[in-house]
PDB file of N, CA and C in Angstrom:
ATOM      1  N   UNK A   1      -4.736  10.480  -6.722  1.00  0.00           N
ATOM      2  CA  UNK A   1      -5.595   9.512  -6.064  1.00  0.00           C
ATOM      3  C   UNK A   1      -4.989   8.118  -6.267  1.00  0.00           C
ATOM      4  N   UNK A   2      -5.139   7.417  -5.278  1.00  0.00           N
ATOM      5  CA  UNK A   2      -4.374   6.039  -5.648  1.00  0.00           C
ATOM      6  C   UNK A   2      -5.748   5.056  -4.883  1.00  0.00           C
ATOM      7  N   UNK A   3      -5.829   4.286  -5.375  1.00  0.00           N
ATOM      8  CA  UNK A   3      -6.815   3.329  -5.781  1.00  0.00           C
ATOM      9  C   UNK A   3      -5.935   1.473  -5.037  1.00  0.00           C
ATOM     10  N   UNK A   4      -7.016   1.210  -4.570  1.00  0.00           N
ATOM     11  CA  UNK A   4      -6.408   0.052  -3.750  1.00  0.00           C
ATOM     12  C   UNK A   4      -7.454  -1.327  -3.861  1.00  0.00           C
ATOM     13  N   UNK A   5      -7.276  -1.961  -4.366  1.00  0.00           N
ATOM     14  CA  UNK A   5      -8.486  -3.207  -4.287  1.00  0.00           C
ATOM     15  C   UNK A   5      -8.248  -4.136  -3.262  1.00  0.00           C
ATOM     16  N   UNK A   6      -8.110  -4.523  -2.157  1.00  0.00           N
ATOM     17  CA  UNK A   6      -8.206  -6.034  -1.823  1.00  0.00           C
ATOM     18  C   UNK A   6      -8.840  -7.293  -1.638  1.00  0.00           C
ATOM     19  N   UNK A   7      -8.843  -8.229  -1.901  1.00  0.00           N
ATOM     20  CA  UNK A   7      -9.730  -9.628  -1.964  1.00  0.00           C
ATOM     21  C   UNK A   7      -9.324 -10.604  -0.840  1.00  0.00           C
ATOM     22  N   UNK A   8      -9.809 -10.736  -0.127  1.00  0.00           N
ATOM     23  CA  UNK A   8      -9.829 -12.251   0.990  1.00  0.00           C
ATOM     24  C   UNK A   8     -10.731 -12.803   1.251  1.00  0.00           C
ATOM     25  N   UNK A   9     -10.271 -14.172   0.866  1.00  0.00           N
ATOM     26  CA  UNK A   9     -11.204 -15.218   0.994  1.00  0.00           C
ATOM     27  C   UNK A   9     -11.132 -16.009   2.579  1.00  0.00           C
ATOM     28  N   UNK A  10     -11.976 -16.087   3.486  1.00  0.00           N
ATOM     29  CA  UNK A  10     -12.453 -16.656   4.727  1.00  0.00           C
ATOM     30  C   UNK A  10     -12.882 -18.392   4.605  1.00  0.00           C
ATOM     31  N   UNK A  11     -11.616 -19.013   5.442  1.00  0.00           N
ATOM     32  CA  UNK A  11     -12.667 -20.201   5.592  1.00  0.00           C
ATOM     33  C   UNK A  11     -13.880 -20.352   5.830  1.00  0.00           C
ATOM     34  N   UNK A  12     -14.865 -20.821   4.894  1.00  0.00           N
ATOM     35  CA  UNK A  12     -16.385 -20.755   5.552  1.00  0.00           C
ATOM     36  C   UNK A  12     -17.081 -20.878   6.546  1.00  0.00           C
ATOM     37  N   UNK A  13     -16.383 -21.550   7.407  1.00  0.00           N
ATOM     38  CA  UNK A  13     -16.600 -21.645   9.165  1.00  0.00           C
ATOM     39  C   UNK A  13     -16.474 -20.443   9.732  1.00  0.00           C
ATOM     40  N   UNK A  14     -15.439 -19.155   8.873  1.00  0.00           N
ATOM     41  CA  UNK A  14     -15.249 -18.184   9.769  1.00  0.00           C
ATOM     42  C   UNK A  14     -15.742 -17.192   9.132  1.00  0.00           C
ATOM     43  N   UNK A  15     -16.539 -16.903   8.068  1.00  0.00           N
ATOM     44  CA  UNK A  15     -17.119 -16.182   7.617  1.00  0.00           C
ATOM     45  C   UNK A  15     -18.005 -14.624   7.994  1.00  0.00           C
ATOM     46  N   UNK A  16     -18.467 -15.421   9.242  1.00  0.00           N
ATOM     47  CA  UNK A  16     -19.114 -14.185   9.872  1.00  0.00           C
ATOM     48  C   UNK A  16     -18.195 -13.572  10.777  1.00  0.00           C
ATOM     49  N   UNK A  17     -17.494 -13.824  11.346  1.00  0.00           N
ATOM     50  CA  UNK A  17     -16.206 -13.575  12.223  1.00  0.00           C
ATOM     51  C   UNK A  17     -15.576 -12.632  11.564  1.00  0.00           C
ATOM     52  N   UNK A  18     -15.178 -12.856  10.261  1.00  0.00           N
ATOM     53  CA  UNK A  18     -14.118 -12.194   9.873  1.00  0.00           C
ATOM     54  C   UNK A  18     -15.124 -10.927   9.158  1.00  0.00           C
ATOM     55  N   UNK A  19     -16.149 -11.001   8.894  1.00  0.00           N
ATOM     56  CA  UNK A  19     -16.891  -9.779   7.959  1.00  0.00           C
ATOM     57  C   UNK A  19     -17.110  -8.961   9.415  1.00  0.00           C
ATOM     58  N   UNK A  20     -17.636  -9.467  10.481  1.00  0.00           N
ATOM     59  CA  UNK A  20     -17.260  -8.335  11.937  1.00  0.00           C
ATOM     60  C   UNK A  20     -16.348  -7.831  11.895  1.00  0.00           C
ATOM     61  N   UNK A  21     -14.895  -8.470  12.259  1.00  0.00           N
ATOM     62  CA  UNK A  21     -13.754  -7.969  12.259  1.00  0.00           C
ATOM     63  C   UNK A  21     -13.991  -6.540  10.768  1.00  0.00           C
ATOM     64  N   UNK A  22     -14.159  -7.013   9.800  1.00  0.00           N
ATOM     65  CA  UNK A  22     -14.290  -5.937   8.721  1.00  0.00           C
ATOM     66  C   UNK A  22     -14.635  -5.197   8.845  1.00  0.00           C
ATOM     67  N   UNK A  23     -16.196  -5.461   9.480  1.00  0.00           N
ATOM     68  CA  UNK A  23     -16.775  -4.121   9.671  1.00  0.00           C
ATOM     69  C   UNK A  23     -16.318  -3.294  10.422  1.00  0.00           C
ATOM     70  N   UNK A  24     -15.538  -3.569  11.682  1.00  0.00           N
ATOM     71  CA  UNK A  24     -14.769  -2.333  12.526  1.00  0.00           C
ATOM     72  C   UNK A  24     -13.931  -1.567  11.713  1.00  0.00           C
ATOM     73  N   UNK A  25     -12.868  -2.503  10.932  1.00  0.00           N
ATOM     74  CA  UNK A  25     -11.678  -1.908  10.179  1.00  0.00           C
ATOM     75  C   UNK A  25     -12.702  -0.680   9.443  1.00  0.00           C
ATOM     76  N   UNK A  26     -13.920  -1.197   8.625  1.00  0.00           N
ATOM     77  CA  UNK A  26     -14.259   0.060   7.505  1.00  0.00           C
ATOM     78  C   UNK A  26     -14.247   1.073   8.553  1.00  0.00           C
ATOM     79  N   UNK A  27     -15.108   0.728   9.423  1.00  0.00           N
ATOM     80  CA  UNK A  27     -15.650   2.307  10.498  1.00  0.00           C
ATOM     81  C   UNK A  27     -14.194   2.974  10.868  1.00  0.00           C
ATOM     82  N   UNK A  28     -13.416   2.519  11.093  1.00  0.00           N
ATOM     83  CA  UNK A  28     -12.175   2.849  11.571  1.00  0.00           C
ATOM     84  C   UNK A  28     -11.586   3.404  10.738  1.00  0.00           C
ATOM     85  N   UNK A  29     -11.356   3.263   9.745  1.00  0.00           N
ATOM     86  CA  UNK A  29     -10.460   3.566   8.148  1.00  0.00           C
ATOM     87  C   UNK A  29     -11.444   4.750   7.808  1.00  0.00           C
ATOM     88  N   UNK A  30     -12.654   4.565   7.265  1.00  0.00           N
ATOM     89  CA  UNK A  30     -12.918   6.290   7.401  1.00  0.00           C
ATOM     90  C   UNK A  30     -13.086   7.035   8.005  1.00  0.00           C
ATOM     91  N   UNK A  31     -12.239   7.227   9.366  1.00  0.00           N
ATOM     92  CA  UNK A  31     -12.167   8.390  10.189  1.00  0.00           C
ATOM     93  C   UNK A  31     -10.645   8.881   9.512  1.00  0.00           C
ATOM     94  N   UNK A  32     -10.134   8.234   8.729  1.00  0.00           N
ATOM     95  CA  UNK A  32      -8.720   8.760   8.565  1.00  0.00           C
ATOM     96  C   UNK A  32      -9.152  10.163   7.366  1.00  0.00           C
ATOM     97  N   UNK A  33      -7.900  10.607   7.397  1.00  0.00           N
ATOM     98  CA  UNK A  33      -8.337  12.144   6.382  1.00  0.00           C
ATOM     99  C   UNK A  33      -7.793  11.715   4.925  1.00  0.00           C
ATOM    100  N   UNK A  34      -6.907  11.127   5.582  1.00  0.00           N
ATOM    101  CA  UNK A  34      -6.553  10.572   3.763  1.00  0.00           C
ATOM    102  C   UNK A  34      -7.538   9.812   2.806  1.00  0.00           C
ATOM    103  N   UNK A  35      -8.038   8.735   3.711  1.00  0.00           N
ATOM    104  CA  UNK A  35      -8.949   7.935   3.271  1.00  0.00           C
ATOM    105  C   UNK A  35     -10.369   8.296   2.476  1.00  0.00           C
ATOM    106  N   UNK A  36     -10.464   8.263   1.424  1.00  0.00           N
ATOM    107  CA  UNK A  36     -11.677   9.003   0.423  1.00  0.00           C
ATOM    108  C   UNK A  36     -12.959   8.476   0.107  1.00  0.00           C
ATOM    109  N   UNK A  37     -12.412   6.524  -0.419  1.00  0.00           N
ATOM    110  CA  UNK A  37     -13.613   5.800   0.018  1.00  0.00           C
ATOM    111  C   UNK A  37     -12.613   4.409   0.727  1.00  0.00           C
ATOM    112  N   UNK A  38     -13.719   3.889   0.743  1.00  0.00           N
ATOM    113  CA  UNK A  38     -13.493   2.572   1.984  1.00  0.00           C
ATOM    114  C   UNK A  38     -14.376   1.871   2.046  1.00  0.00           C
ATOM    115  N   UNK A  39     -14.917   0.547   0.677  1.00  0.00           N
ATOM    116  CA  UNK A  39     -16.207   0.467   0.707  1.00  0.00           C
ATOM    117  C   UNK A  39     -15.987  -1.241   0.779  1.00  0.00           C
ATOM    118  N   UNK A  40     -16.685  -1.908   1.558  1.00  0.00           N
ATOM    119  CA  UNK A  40     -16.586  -3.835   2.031  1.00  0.00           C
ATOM    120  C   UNK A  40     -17.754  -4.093   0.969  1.00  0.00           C
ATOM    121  N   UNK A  41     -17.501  -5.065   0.149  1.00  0.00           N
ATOM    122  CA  UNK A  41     -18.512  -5.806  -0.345  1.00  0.00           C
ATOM    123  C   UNK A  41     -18.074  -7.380  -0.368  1.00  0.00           C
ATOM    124  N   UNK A  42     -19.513  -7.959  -0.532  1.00  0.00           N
ATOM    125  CA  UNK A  42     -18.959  -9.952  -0.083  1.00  0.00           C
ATOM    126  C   UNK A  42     -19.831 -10.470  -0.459  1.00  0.00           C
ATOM    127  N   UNK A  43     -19.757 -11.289  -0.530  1.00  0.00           N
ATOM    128  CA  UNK A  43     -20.828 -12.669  -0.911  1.00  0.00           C
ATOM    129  C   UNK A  43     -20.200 -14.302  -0.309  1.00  0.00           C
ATOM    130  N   UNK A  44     -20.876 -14.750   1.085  1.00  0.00           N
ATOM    131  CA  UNK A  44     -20.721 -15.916   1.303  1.00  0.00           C
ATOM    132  C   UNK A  44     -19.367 -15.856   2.548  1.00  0.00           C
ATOM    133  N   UNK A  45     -17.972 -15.984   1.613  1.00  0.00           N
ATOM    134  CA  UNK A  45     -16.914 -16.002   2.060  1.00  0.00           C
ATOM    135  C   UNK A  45     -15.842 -15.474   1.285  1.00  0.00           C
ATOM    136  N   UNK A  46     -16.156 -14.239   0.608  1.00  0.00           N
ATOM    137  CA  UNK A  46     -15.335 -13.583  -0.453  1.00  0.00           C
ATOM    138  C   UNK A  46     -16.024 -12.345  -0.057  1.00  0.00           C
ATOM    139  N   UNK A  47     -14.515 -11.677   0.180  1.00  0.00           N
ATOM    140  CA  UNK A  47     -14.481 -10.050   0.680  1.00  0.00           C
ATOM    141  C   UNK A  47     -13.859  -9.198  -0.319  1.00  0.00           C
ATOM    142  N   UNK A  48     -14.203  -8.483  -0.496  1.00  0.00           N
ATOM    143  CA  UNK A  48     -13.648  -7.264  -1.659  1.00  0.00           C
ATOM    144  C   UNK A  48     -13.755  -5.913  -0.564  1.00  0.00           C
ATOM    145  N   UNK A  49     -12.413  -5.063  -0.731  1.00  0.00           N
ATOM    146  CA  UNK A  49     -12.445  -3.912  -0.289  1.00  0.00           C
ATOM    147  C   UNK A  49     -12.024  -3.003  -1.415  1.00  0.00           C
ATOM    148  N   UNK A  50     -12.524  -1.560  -1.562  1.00  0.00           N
ATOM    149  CA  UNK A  50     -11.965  -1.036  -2.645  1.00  0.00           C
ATOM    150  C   UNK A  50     -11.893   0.244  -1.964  1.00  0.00           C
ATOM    151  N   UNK A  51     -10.555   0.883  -1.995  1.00  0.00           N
ATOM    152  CA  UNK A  51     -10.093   2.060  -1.664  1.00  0.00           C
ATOM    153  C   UNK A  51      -9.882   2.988  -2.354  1.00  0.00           C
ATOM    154  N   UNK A  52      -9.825   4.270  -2.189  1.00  0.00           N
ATOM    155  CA  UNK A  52      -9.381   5.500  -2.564  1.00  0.00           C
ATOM    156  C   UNK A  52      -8.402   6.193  -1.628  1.00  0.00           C
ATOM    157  N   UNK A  53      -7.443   7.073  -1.800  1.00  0.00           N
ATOM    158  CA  UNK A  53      -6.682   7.372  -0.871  1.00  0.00           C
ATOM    159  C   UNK A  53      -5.842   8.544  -1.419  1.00  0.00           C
ATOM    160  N   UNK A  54      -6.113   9.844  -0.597  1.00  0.00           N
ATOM    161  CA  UNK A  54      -5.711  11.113  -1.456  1.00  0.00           C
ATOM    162  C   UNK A  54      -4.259  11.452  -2.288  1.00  0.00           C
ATOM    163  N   UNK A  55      -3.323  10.449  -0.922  1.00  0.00           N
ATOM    164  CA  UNK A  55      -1.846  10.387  -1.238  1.00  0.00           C
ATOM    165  C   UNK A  55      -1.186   8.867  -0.634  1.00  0.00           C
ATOM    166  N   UNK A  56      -0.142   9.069  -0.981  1.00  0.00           N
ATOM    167  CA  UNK A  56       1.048   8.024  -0.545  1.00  0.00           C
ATOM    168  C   UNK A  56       0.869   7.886   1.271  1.00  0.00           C
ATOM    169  N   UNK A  57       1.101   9.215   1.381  1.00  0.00           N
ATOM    170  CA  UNK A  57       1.609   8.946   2.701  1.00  0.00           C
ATOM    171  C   UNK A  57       0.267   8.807   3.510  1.00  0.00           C
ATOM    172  N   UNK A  58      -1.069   9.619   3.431  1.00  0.00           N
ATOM    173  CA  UNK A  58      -1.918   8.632   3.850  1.00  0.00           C
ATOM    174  C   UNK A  58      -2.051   7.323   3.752  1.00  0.00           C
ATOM    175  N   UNK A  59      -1.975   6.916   2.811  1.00  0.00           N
ATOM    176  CA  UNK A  59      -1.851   5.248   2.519  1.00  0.00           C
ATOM    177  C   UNK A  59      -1.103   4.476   3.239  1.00  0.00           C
ATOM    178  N   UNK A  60       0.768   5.366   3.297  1.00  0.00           N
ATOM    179  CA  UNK A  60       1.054   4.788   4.231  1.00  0.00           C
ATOM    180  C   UNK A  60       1.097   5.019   6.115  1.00  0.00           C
ATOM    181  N   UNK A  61       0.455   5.839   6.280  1.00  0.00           N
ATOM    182  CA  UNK A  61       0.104   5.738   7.153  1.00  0.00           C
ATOM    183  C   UNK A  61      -0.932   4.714   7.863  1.00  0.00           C
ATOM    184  N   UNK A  62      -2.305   4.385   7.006  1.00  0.00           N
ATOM    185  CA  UNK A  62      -3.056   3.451   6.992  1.00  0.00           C
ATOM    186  C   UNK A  62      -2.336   2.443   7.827  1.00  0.00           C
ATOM    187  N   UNK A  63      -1.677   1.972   6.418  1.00  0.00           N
ATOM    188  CA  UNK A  63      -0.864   0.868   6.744  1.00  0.00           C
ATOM    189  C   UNK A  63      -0.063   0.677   8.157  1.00  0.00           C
ATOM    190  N   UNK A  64       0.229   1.617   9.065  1.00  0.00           N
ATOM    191  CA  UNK A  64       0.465   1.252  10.309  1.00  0.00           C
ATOM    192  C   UNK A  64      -0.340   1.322  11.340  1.00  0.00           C
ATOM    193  N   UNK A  65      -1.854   1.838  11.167  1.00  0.00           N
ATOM    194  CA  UNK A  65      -2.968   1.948  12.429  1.00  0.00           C
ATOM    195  C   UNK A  65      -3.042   0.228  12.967  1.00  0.00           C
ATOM    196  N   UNK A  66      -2.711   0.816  14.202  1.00  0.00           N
ATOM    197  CA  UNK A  66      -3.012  -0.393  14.939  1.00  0.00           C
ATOM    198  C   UNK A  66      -4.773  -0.995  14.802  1.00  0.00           C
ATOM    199  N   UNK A  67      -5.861  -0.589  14.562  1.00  0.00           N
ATOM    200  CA  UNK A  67      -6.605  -1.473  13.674  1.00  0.00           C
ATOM    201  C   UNK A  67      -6.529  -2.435  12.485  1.00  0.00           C
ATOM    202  N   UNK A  68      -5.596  -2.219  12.021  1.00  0.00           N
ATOM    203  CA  UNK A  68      -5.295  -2.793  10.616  1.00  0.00           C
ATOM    204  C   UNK A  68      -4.514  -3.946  10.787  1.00  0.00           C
ATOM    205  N   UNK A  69      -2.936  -3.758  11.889  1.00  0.00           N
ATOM    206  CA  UNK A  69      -2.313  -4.749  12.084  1.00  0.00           C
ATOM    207  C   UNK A  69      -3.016  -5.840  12.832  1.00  0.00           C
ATOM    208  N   UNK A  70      -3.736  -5.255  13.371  1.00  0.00           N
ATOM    209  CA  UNK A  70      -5.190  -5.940  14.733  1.00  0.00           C
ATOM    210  C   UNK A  70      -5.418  -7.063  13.526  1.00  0.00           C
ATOM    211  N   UNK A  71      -5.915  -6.441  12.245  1.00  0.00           N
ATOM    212  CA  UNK A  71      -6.665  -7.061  11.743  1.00  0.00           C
ATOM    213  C   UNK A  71      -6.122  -8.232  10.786  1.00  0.00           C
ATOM    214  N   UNK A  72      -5.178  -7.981  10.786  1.00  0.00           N
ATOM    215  CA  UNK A  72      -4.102  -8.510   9.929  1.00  0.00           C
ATOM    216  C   UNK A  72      -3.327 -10.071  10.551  1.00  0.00           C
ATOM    217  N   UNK A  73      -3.028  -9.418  12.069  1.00  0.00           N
ATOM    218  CA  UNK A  73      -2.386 -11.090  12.741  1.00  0.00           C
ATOM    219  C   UNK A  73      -4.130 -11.498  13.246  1.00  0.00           C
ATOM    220  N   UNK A  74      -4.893 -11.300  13.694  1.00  0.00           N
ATOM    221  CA  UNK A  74      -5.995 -11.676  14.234  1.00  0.00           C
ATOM    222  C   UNK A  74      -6.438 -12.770  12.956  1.00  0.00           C
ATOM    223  N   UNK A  75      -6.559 -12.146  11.812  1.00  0.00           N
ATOM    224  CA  UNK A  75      -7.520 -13.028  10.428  1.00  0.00           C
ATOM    225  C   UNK A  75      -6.553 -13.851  10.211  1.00  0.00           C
ATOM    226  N   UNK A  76      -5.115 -13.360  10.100  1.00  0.00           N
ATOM    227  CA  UNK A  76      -4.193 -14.581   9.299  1.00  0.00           C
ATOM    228  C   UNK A  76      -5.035 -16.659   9.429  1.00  0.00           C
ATOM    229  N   UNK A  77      -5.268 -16.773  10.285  1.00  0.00           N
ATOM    230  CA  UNK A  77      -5.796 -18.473  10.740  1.00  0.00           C
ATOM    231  C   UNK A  77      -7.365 -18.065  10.286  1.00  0.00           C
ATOM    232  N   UNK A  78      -7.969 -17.508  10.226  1.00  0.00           N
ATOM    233  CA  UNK A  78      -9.187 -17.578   9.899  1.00  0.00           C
ATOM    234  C   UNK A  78      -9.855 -17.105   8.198  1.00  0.00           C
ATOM    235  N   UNK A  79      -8.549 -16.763   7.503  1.00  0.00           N
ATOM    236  CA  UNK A  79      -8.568 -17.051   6.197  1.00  0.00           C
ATOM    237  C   UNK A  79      -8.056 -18.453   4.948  1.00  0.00           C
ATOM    238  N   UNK A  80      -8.572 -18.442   3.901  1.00  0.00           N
ATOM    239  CA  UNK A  80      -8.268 -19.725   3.932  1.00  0.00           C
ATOM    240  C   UNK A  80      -6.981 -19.016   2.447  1.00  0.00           C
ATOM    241  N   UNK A  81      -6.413 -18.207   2.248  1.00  0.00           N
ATOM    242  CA  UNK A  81      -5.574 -17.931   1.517  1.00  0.00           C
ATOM    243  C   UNK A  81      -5.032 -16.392   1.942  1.00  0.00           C
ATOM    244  N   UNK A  82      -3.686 -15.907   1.304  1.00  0.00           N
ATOM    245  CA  UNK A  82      -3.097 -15.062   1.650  1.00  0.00           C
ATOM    246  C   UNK A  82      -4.129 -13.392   1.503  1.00  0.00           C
ATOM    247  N   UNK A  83      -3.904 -12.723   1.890  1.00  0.00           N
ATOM    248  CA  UNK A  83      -4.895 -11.549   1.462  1.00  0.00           C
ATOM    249  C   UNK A  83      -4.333 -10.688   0.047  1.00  0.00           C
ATOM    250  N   UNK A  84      -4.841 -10.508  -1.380  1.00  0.00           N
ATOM    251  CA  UNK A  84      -4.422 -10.150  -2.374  1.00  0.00           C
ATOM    252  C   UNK A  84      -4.878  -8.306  -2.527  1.00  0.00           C
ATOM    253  N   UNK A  85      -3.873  -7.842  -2.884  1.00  0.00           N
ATOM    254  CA  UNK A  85      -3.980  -6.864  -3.117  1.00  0.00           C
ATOM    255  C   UNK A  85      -3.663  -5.997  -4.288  1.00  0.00           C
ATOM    256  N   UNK A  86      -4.296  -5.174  -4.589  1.00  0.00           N
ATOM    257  CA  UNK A  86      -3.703  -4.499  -5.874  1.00  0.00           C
ATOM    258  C   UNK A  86      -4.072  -3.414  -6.100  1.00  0.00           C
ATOM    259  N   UNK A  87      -2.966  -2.498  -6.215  1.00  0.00           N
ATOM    260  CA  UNK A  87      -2.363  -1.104  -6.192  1.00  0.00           C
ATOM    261  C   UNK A  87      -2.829  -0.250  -7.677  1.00  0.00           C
ATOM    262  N   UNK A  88      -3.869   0.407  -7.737  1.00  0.00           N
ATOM    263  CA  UNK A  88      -4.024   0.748  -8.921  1.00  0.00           C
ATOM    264  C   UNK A  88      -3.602   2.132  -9.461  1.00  0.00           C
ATOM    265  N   UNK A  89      -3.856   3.182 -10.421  1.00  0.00           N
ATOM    266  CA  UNK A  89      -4.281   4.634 -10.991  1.00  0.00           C
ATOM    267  C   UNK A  89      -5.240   4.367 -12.079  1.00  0.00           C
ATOM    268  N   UNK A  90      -6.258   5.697 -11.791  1.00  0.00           N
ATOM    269  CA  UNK A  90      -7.028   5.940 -12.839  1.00  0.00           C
ATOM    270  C   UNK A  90      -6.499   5.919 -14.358  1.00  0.00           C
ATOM    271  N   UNK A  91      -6.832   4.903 -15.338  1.00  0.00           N
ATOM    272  CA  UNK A  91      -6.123   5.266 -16.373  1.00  0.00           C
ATOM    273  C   UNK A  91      -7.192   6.365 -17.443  1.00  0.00           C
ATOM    274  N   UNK A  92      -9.005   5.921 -17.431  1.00  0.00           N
ATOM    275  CA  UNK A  92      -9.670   6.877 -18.345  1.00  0.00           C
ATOM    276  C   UNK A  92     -10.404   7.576 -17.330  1.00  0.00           C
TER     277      UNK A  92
END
């Protein structure tokens, strides 16, 4: 299982904009088979996504659905910092 956190922060002007945009990506991301969870949480203008993902190559597959890249050049101007990510494993 590989474990995925990401954090982006939204200029506050675009806040609701970009948690739409989110919400498609989640609906979209769990139709994939790899994908295990896929869960958006936020407050304000701070987005947290936290993933599960059975293998690599689901993961990388993810990583090329044209939803994702959608989502990716679309937010770039409507965030107010880079999107952070971090790659985890269960350690206990």
């Amino acid at each position: 299982m590989i474990a995925i956190t990401a954090v982006l922060k939204s200029k506050s002007e675009n806040a609701i904009q970009v948690l739409e945009m989110l919400k498609l990506l989640v609906t979209e991301t769990r139709k994939e088979s790899a994908c295990k969870r896929y869960d958006l949480h936020y407050t304000e203008n701070d987005f947290i996504i936290w993933e599960e993902w059975e293998n690599q190559e689901g993961l990388d597959l993810h990583n090329t659905m044209p939803y994702l890249q959608h989502f990716i050049q679309e937010s770039t101007d409507l965030l107010s910092r880079e999107i952070t990510i971090f790659k985890t494993v269960d350690v206990f």
